[in-house]
N, C-alpha and C. Protein backbone atom coordinates (compact mmCIF):
# COMPACT_ATOMS: atom_id res chain seq x y z
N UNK A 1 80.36 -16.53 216.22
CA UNK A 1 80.56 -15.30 216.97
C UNK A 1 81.91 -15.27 217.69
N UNK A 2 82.37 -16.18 218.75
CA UNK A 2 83.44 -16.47 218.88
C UNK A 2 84.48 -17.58 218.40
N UNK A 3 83.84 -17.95 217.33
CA UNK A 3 84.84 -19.43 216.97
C UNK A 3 86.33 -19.12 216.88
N UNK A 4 87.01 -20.25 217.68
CA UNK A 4 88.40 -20.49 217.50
C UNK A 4 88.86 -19.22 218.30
N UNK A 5 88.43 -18.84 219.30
CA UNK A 5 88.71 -17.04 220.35
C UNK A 5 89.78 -17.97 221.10
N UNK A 6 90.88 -18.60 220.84
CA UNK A 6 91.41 -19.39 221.81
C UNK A 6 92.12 -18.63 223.51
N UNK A 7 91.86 -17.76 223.56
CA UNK A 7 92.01 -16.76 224.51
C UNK A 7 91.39 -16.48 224.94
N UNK A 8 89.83 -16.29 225.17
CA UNK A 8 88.93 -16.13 225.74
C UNK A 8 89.36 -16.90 226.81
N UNK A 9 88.89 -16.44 228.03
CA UNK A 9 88.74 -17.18 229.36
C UNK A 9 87.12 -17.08 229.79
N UNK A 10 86.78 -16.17 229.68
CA UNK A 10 85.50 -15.82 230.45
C UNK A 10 84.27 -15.35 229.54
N UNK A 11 82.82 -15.41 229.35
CA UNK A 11 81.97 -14.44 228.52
C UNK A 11 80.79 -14.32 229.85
N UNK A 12 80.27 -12.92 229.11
CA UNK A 12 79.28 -12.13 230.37
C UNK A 12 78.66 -11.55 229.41
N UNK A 13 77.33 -12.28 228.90
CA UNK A 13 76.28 -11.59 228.03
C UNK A 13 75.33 -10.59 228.71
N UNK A 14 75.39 -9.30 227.89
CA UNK A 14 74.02 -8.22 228.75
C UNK A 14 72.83 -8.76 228.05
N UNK A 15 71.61 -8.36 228.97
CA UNK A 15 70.51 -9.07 229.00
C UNK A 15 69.74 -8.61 227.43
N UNK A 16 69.96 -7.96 226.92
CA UNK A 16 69.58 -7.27 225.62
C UNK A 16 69.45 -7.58 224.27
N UNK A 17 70.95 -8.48 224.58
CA UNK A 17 71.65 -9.25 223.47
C UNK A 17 70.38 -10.48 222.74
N UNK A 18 71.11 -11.33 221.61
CA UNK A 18 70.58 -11.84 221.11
C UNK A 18 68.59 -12.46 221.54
N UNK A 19 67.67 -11.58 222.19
CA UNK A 19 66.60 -11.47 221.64
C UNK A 19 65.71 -12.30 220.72
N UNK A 20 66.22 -12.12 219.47
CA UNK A 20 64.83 -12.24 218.33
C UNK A 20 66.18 -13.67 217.34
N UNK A 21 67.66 -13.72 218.11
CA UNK A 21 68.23 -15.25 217.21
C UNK A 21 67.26 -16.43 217.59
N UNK A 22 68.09 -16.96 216.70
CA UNK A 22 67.25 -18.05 216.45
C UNK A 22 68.22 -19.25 216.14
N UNK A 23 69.80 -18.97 215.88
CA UNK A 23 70.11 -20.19 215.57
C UNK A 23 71.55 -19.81 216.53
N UNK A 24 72.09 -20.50 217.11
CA UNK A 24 73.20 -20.34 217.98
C UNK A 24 74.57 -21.98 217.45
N UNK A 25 74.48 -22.25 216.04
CA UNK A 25 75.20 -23.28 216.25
C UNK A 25 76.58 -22.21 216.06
N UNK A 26 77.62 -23.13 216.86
CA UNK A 26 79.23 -22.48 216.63
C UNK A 26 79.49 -21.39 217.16
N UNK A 27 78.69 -21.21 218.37
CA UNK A 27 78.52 -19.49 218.84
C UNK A 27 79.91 -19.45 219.67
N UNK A 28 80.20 -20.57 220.21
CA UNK A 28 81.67 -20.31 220.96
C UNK A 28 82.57 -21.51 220.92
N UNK A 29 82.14 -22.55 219.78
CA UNK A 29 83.22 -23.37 219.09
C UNK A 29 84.91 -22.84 219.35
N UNK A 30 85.34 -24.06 219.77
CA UNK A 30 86.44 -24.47 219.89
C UNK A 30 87.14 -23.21 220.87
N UNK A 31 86.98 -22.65 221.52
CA UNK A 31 87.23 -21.20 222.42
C UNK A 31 88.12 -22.29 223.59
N UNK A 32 89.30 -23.11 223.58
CA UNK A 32 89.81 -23.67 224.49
C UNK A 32 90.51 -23.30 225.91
N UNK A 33 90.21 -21.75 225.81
CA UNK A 33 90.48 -21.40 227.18
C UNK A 33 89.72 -20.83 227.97
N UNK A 34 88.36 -21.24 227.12
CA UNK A 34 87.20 -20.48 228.00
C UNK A 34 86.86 -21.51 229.05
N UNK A 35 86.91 -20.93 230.64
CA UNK A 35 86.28 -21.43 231.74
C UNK A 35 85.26 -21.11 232.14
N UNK A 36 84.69 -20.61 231.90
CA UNK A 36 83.34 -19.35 232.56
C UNK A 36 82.41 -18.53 231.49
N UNK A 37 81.30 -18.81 231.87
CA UNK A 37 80.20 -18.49 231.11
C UNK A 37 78.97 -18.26 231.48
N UNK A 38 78.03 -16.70 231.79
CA UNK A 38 77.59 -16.14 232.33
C UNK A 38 76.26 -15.64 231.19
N UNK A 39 75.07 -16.90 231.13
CA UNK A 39 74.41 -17.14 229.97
C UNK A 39 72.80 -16.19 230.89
N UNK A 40 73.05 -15.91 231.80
CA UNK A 40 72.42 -15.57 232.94
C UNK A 40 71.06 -14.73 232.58
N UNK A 41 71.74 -13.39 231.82
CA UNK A 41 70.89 -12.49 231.42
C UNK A 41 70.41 -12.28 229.72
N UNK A 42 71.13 -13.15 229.37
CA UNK A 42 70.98 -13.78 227.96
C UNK A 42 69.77 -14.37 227.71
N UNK A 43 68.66 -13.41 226.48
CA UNK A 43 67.63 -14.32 225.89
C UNK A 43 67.63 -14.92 225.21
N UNK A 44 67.62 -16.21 225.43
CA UNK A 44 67.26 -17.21 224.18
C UNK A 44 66.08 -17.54 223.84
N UNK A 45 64.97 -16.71 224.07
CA UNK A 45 63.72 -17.97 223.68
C UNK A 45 63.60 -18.12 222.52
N UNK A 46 64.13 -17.69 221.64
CA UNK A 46 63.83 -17.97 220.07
C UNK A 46 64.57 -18.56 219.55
N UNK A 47 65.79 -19.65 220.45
CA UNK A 47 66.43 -20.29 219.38
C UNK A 47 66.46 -21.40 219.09
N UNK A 48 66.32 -21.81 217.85
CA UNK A 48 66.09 -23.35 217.92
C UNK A 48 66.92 -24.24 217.74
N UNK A 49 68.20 -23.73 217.16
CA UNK A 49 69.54 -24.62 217.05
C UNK A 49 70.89 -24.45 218.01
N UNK A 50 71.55 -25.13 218.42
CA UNK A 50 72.43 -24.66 219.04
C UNK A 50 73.65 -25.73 219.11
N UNK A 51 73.31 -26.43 217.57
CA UNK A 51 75.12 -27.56 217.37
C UNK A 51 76.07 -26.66 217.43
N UNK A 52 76.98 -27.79 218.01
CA UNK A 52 78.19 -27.50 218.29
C UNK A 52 78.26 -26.24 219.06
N UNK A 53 77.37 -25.93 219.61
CA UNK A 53 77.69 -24.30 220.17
C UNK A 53 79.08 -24.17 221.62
N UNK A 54 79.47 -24.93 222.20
CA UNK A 54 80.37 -25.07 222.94
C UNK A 54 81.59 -26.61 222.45
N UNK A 55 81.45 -26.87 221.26
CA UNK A 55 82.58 -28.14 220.93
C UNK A 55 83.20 -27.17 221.28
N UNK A 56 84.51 -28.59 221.71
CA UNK A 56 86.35 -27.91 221.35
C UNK A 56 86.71 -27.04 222.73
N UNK A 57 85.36 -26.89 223.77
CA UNK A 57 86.12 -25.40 225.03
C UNK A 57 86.34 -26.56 225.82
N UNK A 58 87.53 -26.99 225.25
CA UNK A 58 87.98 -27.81 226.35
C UNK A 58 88.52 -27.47 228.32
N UNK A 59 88.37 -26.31 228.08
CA UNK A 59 88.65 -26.05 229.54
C UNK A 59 87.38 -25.46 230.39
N UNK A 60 86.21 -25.87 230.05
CA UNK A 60 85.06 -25.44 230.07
C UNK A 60 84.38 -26.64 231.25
N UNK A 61 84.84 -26.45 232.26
CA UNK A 61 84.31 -27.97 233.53
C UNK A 61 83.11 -28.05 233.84
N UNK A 62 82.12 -26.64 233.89
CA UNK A 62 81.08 -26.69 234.59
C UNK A 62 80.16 -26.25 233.97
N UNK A 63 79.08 -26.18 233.67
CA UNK A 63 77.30 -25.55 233.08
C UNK A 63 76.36 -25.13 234.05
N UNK A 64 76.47 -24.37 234.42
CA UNK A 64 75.13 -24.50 235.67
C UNK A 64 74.60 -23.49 235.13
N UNK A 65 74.14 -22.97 234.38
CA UNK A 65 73.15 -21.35 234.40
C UNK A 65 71.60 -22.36 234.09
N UNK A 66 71.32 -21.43 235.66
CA UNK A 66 69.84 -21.98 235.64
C UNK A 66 68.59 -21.33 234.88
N UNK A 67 69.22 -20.24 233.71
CA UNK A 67 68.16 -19.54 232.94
C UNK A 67 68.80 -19.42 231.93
N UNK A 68 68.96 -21.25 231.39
CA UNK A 68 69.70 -21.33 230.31
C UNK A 68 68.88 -21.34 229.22
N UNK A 69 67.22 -21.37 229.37
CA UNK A 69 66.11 -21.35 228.30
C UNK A 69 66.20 -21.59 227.37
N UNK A 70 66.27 -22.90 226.90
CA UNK A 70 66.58 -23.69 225.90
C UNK A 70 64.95 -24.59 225.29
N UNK A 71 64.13 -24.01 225.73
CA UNK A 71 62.43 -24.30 225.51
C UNK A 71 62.55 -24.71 224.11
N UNK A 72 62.48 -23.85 223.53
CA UNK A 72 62.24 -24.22 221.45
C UNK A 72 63.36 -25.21 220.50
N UNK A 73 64.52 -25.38 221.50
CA UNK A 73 65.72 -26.02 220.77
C UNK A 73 65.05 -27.21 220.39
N UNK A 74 65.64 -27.31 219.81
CA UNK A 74 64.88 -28.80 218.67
C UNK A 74 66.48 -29.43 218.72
N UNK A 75 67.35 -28.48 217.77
CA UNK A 75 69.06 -28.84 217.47
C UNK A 75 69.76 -28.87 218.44
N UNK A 76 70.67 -30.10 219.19
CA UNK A 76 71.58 -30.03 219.75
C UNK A 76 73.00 -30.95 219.61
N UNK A 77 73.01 -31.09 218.60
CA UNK A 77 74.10 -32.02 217.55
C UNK A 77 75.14 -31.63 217.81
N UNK A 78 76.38 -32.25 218.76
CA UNK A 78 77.35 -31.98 219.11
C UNK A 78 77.91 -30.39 219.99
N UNK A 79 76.58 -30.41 220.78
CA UNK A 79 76.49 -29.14 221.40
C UNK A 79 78.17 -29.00 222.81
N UNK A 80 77.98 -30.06 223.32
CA UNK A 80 79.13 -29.91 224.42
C UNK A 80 80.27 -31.00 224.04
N UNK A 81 80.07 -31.15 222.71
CA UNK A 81 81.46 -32.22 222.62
C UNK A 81 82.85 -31.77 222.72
N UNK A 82 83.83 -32.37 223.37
CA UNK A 82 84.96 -32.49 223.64
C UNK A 82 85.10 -31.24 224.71
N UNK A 83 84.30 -31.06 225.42
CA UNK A 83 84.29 -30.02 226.70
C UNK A 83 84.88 -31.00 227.58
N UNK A 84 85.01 -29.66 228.91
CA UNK A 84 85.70 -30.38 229.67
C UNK A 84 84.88 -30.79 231.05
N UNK A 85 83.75 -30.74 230.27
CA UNK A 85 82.53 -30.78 231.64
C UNK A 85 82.91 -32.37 232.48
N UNK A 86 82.96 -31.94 233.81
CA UNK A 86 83.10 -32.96 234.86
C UNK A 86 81.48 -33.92 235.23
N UNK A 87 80.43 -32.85 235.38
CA UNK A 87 79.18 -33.14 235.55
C UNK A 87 78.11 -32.30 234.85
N UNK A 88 76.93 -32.60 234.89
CA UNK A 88 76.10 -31.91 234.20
C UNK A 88 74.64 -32.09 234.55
N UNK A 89 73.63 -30.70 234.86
CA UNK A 89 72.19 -31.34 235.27
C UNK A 89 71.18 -31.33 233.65
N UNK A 90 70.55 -32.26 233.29
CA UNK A 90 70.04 -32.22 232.11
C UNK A 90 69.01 -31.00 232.38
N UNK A 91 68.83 -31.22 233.65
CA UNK A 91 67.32 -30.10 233.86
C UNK A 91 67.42 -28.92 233.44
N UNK A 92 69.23 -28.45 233.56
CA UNK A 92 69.19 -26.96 233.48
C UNK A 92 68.95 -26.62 232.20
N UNK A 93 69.07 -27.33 230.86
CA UNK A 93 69.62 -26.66 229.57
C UNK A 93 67.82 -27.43 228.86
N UNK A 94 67.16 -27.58 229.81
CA UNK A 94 65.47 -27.75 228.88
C UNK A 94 65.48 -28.24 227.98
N UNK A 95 65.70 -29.62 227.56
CA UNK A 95 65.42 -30.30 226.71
C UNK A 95 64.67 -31.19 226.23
N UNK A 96 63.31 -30.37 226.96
CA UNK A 96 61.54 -30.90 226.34
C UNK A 96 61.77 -31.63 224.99
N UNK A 97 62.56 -30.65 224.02
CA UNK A 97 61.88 -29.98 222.42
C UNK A 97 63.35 -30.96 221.87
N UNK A 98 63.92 -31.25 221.99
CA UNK A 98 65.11 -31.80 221.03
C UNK A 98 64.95 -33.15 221.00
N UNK A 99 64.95 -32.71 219.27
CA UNK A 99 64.57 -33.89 218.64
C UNK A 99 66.61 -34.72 218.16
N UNK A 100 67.15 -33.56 218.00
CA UNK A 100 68.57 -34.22 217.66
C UNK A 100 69.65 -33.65 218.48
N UNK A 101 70.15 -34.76 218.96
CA UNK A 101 71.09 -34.97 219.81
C UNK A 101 72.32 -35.68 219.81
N UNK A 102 72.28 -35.88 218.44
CA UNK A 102 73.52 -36.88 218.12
C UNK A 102 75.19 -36.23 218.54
N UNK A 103 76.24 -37.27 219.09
CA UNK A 103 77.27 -36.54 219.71
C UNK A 103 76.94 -35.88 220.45
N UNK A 104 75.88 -35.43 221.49
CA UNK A 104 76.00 -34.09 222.23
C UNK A 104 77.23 -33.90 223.29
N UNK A 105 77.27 -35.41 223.80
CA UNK A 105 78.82 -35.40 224.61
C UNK A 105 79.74 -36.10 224.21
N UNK A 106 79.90 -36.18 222.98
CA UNK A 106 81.18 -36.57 222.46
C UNK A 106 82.72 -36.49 222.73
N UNK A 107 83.23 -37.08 223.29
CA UNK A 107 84.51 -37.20 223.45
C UNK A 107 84.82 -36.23 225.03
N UNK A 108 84.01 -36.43 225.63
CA UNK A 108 83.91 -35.39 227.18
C UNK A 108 84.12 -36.66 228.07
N UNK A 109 85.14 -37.03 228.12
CA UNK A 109 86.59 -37.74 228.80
C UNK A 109 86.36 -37.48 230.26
N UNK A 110 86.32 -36.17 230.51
CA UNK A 110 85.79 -36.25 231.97
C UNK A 110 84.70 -36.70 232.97
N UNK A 111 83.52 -36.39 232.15
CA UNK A 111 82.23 -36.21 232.45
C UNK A 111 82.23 -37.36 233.08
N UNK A 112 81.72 -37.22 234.35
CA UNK A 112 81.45 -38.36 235.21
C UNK A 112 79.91 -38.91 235.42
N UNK A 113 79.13 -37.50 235.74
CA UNK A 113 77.88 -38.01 236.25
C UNK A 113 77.02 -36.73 235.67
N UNK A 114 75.76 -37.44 235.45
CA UNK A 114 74.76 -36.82 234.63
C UNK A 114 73.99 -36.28 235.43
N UNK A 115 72.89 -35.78 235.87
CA UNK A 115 71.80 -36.12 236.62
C UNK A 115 70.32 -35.46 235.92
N UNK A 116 69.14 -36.37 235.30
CA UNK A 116 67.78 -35.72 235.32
C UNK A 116 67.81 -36.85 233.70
N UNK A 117 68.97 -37.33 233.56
CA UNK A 117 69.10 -38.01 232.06
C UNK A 117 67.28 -38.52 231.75
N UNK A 118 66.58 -39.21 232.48
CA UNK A 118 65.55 -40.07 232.29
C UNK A 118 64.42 -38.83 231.66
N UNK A 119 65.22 -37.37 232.00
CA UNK A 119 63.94 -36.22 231.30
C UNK A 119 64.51 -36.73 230.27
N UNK A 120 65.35 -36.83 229.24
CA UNK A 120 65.83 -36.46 228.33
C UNK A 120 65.41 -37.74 227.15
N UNK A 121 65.51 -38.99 227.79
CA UNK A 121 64.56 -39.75 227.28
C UNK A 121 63.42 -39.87 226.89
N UNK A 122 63.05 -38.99 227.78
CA UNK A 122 61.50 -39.02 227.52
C UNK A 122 61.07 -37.71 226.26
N UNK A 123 62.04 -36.56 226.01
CA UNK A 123 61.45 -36.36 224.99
C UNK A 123 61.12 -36.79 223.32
N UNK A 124 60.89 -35.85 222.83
CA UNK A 124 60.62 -36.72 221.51
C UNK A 124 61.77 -36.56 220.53
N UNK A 125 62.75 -37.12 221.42
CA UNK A 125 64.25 -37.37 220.41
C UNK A 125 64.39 -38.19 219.27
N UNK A 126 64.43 -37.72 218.09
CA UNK A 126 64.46 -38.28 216.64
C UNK A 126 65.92 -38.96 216.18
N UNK A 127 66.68 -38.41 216.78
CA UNK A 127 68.28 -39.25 216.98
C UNK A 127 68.83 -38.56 218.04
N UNK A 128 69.84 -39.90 218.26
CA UNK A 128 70.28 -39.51 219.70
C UNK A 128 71.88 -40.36 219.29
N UNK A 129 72.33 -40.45 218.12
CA UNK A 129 73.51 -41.60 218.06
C UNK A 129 74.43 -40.73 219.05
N UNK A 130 75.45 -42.10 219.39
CA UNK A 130 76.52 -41.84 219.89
C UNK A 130 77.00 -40.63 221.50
N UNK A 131 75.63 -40.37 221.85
CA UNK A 131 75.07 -39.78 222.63
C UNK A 131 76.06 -39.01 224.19
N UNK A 132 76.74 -40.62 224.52
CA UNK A 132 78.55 -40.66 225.61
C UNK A 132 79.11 -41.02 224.79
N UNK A 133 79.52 -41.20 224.10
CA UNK A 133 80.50 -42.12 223.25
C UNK A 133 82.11 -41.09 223.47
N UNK A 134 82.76 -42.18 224.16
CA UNK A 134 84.04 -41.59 224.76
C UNK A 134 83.81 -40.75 226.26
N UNK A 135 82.74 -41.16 226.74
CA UNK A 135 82.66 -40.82 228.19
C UNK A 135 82.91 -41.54 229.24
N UNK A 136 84.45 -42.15 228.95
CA UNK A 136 85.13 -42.90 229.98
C UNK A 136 84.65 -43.27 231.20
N UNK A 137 84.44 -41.65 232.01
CA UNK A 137 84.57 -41.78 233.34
C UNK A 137 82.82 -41.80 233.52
N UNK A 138 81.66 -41.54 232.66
CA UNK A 138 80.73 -41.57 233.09
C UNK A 138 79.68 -42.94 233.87
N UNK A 139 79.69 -42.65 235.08
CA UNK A 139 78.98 -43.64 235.74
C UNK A 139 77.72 -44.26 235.38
């Protein structure tokens, strides 16, 4: 939907939008000047994939949308790799249901501190390779 928008700074979904998707991988791939993202009024309950959906926004520091409804995701295979996320709460992005997780923070250089990780263990994750791999600064 937006891949490679390298100009984007900002997105602000109306509440209307994607509904009845179901697969969100690459939805804003590689978008490196996006800072801001307003997932707020956005329905997701029907989607179950969502790789790579933010690789590559490298200027992308923060995640907080707390009605990020991520219930059915199963797919999250290189979902925030090479972002520029500083921190991150596992709680917000619901990851009961994901079974794949491989790369999810791949090469996120910044990322310091996690917090709720021990939910994320506990679901019924089917792979999880490489999981920080290149998360320098993570404590």
């Amino acid at each position: 939907m937006f891949q490679g928008c390298n100009q984007l700074k900002t997105i602000t979904f109306p509440n209307t939008f994607a509904s009845s998707v179901t697969n969100m991988d690459k939805m804003i791939y590689e978008c490196s000047s996006l800072t801001n993202i307003n997932f707020s009024l956005l329905k997701k309950s029907n989607v179950n994939s969502m790789n790579y959906m933010f690789y590559g926004c490298s200027q992308l520091t923060q995640f907080k949308d707390t009605n990020f409804n991520s219930h059915k995701v199963t797919n999250m295979k290189y979902i925030f790799a090479y972002t520029g996320l500083t921190s991150i709460d596992l709680n917000i992005i619901k990851i009961n249901k994901v079974k794949y997780s491989d790369h999810m923070f791949l090469g996120c250089s910044n990322l310091q501190t996690t917090t709720n990780y021990l939910n994320m263990v506990s679901t019924p994750v089917i792979s999880m390779s490489h999981l920080f791999a290149g998360c320098w600064k993570l404590e």
